[in-house]
PDBML (XML) file of the C-alpha atoms, coordinates in Angstrom:
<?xml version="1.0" encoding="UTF-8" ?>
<PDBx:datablock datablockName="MODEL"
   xmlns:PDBx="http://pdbml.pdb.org/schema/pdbx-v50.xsd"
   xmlns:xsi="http://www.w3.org/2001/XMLSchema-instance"
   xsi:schemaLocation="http://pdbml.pdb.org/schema/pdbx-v50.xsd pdbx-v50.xsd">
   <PDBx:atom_siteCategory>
      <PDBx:atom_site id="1">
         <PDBx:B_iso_or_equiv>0.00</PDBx:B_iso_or_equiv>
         <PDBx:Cartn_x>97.724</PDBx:Cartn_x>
         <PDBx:Cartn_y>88.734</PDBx:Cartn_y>
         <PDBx:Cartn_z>92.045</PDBx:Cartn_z>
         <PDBx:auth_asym_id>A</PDBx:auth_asym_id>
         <PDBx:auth_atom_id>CA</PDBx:auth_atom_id>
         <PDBx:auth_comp_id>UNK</PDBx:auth_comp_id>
         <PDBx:auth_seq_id>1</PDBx:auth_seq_id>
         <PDBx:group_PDB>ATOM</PDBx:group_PDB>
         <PDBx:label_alt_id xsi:nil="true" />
         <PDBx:label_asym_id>A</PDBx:label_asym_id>
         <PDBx:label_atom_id>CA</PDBx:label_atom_id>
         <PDBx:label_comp_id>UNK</PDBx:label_comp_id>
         <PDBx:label_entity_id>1</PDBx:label_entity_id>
         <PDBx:label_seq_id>1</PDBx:label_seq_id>
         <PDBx:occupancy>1.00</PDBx:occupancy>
         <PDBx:pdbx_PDB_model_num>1</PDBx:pdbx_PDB_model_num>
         <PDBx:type_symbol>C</PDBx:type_symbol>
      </PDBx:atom_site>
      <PDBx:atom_site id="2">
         <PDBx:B_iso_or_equiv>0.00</PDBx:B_iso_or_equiv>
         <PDBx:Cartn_x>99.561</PDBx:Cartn_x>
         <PDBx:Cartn_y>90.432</PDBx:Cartn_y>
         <PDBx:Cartn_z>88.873</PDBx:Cartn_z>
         <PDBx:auth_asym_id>A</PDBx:auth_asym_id>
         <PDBx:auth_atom_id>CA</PDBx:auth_atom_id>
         <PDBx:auth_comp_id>UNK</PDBx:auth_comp_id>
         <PDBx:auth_seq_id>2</PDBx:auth_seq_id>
         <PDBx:group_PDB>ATOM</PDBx:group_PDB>
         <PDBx:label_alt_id xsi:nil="true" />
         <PDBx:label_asym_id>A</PDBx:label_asym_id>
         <PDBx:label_atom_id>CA</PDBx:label_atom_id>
         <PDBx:label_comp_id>UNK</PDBx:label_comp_id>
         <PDBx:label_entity_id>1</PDBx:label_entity_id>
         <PDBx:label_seq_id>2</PDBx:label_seq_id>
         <PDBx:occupancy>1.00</PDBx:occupancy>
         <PDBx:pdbx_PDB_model_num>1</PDBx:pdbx_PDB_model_num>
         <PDBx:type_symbol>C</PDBx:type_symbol>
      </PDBx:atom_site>
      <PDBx:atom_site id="3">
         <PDBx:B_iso_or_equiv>0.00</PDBx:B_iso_or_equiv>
         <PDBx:Cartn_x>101.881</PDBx:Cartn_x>
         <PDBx:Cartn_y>92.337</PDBx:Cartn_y>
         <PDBx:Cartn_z>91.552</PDBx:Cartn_z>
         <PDBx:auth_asym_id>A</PDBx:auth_asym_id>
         <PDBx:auth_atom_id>CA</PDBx:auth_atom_id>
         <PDBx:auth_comp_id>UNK</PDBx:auth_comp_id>
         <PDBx:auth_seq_id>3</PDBx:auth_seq_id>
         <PDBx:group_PDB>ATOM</PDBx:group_PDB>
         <PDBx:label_alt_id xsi:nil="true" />
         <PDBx:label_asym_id>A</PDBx:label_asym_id>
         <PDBx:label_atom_id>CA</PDBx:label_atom_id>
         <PDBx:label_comp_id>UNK</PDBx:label_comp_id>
         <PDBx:label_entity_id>1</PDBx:label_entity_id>
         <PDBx:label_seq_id>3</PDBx:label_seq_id>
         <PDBx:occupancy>1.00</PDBx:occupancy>
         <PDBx:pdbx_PDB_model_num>1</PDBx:pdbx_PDB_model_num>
         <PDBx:type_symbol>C</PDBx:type_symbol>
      </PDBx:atom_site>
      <PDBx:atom_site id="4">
         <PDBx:B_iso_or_equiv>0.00</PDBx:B_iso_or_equiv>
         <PDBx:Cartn_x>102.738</PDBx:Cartn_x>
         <PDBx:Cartn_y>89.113</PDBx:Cartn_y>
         <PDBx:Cartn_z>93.165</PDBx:Cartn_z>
         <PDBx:auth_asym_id>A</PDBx:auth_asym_id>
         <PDBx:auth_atom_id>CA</PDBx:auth_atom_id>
         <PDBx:auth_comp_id>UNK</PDBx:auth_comp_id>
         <PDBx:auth_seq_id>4</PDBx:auth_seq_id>
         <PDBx:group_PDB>ATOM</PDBx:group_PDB>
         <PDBx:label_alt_id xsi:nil="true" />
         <PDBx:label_asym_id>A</PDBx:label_asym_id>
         <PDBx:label_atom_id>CA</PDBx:label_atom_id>
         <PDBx:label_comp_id>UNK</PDBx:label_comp_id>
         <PDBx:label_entity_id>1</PDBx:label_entity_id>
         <PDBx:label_seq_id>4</PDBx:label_seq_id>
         <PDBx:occupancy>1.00</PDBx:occupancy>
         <PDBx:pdbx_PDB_model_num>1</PDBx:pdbx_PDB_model_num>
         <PDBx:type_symbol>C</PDBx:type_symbol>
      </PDBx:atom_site>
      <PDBx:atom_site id="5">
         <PDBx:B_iso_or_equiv>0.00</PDBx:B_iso_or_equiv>
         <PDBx:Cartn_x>103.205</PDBx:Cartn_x>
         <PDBx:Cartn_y>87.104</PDBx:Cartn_y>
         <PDBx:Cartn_z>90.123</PDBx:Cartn_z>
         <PDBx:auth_asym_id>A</PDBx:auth_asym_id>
         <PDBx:auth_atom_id>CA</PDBx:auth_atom_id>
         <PDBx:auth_comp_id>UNK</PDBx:auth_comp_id>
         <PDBx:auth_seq_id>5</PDBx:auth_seq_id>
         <PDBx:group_PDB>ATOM</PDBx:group_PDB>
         <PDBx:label_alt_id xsi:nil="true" />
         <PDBx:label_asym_id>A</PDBx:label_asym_id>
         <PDBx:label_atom_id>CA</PDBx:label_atom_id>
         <PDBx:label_comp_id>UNK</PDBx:label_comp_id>
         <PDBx:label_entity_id>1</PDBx:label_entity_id>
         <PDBx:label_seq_id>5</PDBx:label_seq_id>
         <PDBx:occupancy>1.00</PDBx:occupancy>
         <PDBx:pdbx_PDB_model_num>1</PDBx:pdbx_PDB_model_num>
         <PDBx:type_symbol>C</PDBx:type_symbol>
      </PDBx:atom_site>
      <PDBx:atom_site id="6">
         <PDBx:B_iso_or_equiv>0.00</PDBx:B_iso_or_equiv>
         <PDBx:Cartn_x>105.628</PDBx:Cartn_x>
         <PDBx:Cartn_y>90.294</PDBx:Cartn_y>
         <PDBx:Cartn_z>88.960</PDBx:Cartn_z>
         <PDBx:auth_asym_id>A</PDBx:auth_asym_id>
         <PDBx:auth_atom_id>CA</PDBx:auth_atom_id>
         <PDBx:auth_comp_id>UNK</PDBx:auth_comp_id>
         <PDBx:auth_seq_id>6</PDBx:auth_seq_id>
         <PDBx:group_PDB>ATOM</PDBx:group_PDB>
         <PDBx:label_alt_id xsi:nil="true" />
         <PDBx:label_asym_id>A</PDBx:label_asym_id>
         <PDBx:label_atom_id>CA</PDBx:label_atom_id>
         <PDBx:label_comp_id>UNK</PDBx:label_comp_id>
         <PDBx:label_entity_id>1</PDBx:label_entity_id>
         <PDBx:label_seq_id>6</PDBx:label_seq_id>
         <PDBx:occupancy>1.00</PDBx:occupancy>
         <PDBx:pdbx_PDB_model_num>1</PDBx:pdbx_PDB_model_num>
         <PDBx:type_symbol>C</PDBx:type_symbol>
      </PDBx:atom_site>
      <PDBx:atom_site id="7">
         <PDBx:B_iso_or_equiv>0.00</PDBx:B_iso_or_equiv>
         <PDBx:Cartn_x>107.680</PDBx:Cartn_x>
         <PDBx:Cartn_y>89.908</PDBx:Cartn_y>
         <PDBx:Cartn_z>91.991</PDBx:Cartn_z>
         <PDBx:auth_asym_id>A</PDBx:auth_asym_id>
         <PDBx:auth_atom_id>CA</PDBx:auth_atom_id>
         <PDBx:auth_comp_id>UNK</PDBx:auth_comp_id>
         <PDBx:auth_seq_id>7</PDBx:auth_seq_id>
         <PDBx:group_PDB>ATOM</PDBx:group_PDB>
         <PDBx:label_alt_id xsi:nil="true" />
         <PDBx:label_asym_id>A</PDBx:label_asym_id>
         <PDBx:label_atom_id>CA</PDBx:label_atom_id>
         <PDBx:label_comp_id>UNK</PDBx:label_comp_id>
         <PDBx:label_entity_id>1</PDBx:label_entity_id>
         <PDBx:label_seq_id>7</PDBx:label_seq_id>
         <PDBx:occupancy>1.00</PDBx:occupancy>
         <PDBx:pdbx_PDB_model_num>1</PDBx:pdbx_PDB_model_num>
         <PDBx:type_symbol>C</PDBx:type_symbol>
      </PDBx:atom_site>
      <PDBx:atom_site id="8">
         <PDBx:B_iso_or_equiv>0.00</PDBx:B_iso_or_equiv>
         <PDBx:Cartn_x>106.157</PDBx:Cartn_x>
         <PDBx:Cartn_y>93.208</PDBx:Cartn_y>
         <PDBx:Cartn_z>93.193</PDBx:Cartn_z>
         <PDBx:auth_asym_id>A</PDBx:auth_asym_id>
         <PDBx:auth_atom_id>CA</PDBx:auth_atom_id>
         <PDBx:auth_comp_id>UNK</PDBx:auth_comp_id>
         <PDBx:auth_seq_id>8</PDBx:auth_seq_id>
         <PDBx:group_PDB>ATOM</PDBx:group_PDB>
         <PDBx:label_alt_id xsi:nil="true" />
         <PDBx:label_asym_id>A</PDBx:label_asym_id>
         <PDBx:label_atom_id>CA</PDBx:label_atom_id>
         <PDBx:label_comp_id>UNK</PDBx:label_comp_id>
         <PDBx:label_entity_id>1</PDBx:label_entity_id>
         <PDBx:label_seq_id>8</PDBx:label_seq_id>
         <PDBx:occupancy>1.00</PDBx:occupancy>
         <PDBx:pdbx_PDB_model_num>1</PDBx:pdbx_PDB_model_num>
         <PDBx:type_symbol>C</PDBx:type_symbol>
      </PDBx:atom_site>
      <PDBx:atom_site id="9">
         <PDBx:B_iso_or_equiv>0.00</PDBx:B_iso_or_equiv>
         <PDBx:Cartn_x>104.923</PDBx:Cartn_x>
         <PDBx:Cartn_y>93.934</PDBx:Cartn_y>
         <PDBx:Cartn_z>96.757</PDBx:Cartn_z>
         <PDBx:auth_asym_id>A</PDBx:auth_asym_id>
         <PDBx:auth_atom_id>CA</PDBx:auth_atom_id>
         <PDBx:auth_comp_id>UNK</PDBx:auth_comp_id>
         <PDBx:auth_seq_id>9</PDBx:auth_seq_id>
         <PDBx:group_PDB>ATOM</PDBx:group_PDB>
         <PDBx:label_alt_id xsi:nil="true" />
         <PDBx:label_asym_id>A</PDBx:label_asym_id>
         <PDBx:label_atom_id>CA</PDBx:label_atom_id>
         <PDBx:label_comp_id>UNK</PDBx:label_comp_id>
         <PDBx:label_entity_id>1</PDBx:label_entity_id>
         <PDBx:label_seq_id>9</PDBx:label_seq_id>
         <PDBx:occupancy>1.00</PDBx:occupancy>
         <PDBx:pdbx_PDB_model_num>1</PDBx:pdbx_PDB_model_num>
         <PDBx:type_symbol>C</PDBx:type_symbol>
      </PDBx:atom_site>
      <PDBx:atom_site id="10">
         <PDBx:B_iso_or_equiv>0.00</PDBx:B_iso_or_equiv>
         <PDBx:Cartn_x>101.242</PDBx:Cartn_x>
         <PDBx:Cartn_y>92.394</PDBx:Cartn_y>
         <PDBx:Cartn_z>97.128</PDBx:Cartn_z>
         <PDBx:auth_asym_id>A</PDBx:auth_asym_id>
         <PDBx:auth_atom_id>CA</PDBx:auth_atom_id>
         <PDBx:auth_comp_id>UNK</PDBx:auth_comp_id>
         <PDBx:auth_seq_id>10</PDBx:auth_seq_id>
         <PDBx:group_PDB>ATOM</PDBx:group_PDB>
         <PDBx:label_alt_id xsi:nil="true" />
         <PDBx:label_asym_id>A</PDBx:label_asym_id>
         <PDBx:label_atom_id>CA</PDBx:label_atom_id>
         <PDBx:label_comp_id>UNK</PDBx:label_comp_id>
         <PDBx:label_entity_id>1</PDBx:label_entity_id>
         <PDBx:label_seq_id>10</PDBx:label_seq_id>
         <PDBx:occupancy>1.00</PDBx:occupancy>
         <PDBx:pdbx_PDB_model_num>1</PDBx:pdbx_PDB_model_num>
         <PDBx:type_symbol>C</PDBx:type_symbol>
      </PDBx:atom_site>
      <PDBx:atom_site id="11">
         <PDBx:B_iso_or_equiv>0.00</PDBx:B_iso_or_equiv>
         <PDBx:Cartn_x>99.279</PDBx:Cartn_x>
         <PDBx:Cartn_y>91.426</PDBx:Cartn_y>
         <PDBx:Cartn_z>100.226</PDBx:Cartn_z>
         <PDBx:auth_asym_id>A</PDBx:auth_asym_id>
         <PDBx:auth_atom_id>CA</PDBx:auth_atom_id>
         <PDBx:auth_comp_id>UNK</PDBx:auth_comp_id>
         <PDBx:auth_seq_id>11</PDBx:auth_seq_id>
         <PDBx:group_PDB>ATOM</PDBx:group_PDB>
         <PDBx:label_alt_id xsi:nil="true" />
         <PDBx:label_asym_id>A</PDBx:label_asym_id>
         <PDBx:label_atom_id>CA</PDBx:label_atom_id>
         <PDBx:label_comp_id>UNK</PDBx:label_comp_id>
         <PDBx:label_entity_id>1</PDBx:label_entity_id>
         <PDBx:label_seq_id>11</PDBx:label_seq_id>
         <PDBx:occupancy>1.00</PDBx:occupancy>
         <PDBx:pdbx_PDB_model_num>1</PDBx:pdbx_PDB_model_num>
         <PDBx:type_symbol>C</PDBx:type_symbol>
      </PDBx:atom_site>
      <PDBx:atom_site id="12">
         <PDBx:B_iso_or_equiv>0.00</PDBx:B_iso_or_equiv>
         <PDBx:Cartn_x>97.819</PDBx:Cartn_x>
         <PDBx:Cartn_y>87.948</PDBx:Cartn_y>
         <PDBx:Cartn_z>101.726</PDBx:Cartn_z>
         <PDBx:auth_asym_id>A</PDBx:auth_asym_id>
         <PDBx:auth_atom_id>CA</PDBx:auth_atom_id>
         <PDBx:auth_comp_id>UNK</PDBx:auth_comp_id>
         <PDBx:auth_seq_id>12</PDBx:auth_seq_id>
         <PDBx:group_PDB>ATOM</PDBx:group_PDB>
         <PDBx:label_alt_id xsi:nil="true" />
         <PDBx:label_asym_id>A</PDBx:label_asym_id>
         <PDBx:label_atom_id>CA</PDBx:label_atom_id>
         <PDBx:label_comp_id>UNK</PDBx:label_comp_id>
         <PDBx:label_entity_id>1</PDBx:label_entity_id>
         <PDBx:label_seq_id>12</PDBx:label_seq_id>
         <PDBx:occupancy>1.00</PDBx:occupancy>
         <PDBx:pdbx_PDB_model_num>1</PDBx:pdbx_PDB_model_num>
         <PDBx:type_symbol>C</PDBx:type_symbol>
      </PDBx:atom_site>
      <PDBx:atom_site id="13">
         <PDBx:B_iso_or_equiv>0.00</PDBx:B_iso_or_equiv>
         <PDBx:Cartn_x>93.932</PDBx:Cartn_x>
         <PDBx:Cartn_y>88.195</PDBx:Cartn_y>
         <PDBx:Cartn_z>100.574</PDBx:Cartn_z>
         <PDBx:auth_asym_id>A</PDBx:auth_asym_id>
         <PDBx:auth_atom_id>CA</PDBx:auth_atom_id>
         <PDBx:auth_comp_id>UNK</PDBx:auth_comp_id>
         <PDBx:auth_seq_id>13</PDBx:auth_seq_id>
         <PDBx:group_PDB>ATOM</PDBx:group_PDB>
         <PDBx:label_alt_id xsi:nil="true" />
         <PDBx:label_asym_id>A</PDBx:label_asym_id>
         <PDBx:label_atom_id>CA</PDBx:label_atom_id>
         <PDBx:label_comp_id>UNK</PDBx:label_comp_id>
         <PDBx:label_entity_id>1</PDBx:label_entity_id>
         <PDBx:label_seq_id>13</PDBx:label_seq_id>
         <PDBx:occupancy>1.00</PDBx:occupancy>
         <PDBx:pdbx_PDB_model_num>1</PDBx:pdbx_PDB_model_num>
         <PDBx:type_symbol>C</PDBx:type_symbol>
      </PDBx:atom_site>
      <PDBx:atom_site id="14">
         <PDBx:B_iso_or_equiv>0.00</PDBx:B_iso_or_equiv>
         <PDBx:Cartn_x>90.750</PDBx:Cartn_x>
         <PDBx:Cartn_y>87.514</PDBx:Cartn_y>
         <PDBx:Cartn_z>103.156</PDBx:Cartn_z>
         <PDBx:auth_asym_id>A</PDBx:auth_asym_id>
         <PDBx:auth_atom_id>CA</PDBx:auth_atom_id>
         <PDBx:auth_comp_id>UNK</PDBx:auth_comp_id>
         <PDBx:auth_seq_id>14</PDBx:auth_seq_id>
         <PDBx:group_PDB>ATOM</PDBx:group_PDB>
         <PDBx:label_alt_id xsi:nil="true" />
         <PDBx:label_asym_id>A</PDBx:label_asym_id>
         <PDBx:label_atom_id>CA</PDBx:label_atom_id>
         <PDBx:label_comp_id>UNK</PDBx:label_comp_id>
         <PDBx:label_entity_id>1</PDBx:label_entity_id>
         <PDBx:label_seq_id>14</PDBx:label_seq_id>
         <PDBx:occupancy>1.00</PDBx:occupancy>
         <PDBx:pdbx_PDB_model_num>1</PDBx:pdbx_PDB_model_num>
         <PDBx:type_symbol>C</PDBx:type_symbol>
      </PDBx:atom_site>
      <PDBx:atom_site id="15">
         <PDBx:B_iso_or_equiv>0.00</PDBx:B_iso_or_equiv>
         <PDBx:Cartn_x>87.560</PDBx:Cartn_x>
         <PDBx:Cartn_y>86.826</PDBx:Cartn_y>
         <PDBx:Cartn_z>101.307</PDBx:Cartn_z>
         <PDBx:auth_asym_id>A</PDBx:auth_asym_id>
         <PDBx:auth_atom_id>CA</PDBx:auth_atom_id>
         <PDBx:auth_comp_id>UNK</PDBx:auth_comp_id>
         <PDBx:auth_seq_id>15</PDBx:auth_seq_id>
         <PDBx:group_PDB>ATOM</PDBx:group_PDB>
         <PDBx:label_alt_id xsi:nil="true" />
         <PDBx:label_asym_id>A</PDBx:label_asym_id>
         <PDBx:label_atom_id>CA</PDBx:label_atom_id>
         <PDBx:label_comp_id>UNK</PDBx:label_comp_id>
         <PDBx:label_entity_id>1</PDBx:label_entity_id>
         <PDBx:label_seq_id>15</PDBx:label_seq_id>
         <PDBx:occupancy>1.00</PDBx:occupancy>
         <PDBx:pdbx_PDB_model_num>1</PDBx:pdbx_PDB_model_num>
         <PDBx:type_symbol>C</PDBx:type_symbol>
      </PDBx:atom_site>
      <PDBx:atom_site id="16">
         <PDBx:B_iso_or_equiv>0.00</PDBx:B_iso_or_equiv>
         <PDBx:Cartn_x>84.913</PDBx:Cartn_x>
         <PDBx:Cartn_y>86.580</PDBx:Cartn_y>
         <PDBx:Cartn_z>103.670</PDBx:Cartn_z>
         <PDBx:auth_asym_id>A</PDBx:auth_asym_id>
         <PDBx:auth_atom_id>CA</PDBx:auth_atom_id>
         <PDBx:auth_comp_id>UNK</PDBx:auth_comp_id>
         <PDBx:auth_seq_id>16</PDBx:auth_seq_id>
         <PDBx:group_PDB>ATOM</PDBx:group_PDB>
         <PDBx:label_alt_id xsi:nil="true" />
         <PDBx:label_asym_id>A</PDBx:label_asym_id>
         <PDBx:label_atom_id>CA</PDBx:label_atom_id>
         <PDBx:label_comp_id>UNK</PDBx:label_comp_id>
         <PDBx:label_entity_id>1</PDBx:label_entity_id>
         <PDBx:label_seq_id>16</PDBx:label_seq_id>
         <PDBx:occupancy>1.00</PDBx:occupancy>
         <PDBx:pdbx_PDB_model_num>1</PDBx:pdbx_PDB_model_num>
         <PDBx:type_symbol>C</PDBx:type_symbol>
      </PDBx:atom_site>
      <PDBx:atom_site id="17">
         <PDBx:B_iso_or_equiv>0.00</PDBx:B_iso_or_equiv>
         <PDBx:Cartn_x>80.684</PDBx:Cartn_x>
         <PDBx:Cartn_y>87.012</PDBx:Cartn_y>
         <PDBx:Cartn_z>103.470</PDBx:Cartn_z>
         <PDBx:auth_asym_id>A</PDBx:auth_asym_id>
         <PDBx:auth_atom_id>CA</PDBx:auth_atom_id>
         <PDBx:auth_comp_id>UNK</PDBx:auth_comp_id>
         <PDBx:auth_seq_id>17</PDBx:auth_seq_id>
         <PDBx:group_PDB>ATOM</PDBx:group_PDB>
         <PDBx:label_alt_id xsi:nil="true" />
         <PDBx:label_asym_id>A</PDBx:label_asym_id>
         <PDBx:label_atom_id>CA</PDBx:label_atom_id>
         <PDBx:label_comp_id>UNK</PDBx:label_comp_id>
         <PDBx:label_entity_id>1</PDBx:label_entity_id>
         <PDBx:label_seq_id>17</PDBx:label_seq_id>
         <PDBx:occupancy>1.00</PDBx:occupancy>
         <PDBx:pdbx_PDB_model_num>1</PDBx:pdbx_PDB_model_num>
         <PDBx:type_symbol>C</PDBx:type_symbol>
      </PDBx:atom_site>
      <PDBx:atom_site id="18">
         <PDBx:B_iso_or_equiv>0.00</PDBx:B_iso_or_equiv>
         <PDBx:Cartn_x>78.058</PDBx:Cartn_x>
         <PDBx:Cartn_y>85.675</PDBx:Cartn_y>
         <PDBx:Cartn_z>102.062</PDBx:Cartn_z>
         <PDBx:auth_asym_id>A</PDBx:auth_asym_id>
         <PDBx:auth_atom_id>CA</PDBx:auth_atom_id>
         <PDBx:auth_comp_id>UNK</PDBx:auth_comp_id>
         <PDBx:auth_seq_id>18</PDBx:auth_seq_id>
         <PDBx:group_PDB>ATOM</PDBx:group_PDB>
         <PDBx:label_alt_id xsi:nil="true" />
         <PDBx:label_asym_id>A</PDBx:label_asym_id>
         <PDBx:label_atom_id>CA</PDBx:label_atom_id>
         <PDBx:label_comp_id>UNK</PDBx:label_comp_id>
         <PDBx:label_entity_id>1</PDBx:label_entity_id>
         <PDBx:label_seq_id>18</PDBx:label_seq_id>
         <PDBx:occupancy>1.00</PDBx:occupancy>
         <PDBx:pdbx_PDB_model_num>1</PDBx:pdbx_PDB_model_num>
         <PDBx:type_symbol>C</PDBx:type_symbol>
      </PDBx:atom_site>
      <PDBx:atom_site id="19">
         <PDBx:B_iso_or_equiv>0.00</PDBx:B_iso_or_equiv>
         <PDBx:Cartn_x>77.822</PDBx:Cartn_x>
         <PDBx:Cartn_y>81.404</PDBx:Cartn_y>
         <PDBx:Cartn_z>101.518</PDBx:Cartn_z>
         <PDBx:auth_asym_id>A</PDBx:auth_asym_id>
         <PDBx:auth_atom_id>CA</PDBx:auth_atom_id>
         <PDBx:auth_comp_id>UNK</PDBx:auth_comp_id>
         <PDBx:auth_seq_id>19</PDBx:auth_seq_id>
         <PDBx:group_PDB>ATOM</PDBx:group_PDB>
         <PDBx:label_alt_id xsi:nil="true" />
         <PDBx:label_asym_id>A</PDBx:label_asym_id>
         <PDBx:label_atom_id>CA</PDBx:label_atom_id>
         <PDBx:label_comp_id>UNK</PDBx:label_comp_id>
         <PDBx:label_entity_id>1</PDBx:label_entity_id>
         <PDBx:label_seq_id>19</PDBx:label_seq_id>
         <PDBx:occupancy>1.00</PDBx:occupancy>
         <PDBx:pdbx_PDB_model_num>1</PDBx:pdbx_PDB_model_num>
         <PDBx:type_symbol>C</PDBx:type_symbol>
      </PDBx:atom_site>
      <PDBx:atom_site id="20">
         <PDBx:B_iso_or_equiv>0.00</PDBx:B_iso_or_equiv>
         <PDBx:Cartn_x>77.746</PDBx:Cartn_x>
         <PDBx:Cartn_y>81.086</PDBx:Cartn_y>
         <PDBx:Cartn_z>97.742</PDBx:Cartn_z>
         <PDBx:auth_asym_id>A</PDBx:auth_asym_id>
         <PDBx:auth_atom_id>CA</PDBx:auth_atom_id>
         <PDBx:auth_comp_id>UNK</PDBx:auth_comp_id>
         <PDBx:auth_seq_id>20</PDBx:auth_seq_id>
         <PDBx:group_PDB>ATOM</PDBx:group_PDB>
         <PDBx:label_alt_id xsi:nil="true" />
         <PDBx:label_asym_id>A</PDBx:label_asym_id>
         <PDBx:label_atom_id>CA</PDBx:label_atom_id>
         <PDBx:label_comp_id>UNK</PDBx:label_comp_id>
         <PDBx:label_entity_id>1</PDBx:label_entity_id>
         <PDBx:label_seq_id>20</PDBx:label_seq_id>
         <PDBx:occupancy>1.00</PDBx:occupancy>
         <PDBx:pdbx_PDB_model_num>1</PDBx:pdbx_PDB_model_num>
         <PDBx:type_symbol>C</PDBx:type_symbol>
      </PDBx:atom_site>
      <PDBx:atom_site id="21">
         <PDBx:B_iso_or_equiv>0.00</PDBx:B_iso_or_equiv>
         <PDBx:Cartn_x>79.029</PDBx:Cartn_x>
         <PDBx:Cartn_y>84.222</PDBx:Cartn_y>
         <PDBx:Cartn_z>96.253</PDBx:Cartn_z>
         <PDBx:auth_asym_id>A</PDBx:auth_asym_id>
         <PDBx:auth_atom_id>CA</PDBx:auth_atom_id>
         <PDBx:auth_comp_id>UNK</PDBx:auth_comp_id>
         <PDBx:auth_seq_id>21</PDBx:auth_seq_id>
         <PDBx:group_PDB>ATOM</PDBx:group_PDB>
         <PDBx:label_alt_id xsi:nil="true" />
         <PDBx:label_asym_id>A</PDBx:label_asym_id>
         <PDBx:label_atom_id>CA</PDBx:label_atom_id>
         <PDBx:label_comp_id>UNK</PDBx:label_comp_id>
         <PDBx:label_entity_id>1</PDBx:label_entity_id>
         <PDBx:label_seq_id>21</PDBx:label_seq_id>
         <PDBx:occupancy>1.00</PDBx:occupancy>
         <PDBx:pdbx_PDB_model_num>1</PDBx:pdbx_PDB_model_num>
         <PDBx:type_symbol>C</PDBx:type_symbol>
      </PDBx:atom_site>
      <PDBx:atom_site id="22">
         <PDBx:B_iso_or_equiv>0.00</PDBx:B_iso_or_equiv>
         <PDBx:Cartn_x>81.747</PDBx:Cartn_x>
         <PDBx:Cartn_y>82.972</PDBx:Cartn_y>
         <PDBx:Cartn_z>94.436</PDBx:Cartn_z>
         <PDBx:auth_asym_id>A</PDBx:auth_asym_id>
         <PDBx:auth_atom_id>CA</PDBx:auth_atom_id>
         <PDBx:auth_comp_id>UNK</PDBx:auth_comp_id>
         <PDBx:auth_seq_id>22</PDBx:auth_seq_id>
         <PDBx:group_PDB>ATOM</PDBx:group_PDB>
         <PDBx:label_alt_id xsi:nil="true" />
         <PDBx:label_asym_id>A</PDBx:label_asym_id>
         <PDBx:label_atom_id>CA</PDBx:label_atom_id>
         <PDBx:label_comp_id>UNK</PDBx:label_comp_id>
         <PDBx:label_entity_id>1</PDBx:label_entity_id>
         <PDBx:label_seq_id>22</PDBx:label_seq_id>
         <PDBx:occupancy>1.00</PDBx:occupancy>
         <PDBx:pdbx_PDB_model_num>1</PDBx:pdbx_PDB_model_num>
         <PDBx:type_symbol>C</PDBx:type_symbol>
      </PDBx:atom_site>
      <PDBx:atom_site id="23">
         <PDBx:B_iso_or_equiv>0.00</PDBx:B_iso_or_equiv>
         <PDBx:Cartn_x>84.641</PDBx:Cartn_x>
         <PDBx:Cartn_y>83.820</PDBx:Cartn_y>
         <PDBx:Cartn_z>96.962</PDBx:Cartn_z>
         <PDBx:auth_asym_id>A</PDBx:auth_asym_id>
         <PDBx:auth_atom_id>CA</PDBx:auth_atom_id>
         <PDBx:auth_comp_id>UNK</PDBx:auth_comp_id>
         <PDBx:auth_seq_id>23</PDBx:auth_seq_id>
         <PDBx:group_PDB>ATOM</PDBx:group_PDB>
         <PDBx:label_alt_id xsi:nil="true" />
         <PDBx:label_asym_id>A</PDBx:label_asym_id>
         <PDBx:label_atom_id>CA</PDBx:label_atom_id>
         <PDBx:label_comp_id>UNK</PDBx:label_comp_id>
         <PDBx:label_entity_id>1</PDBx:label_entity_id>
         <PDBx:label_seq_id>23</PDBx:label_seq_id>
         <PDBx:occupancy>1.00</PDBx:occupancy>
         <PDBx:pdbx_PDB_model_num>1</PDBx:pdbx_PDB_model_num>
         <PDBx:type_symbol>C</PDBx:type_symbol>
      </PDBx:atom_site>
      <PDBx:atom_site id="24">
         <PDBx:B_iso_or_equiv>0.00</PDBx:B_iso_or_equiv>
         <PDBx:Cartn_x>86.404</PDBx:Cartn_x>
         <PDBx:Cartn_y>80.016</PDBx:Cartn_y>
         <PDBx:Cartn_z>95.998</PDBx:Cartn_z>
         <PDBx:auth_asym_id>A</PDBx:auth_asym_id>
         <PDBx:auth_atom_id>CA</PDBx:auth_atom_id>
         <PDBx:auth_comp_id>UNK</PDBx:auth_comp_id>
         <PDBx:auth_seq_id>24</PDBx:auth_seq_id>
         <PDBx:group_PDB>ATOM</PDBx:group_PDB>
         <PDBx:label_alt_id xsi:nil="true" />
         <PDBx:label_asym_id>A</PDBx:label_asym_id>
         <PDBx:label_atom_id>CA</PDBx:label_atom_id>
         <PDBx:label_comp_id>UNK</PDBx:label_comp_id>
         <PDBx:label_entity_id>1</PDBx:label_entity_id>
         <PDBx:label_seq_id>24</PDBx:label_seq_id>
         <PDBx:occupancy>1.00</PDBx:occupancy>
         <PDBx:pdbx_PDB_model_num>1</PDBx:pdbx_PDB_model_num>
         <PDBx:type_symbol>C</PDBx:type_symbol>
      </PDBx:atom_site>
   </PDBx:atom_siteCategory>
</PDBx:datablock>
């Protein structure tokens, strides 16, 4: 998130797995 908000190269993010973990 810090690259992308620096205009750098960064990379759509998947956060999958357990219900409740605190991916949201």
């Amino acid at each position: 998130t810090k690259q992308f908000a620096s205009r750098l190269p960064a990379n759509n993010a998947l956060l999958w797995g357990a219900r409740g973990m605190g991916k949201s």
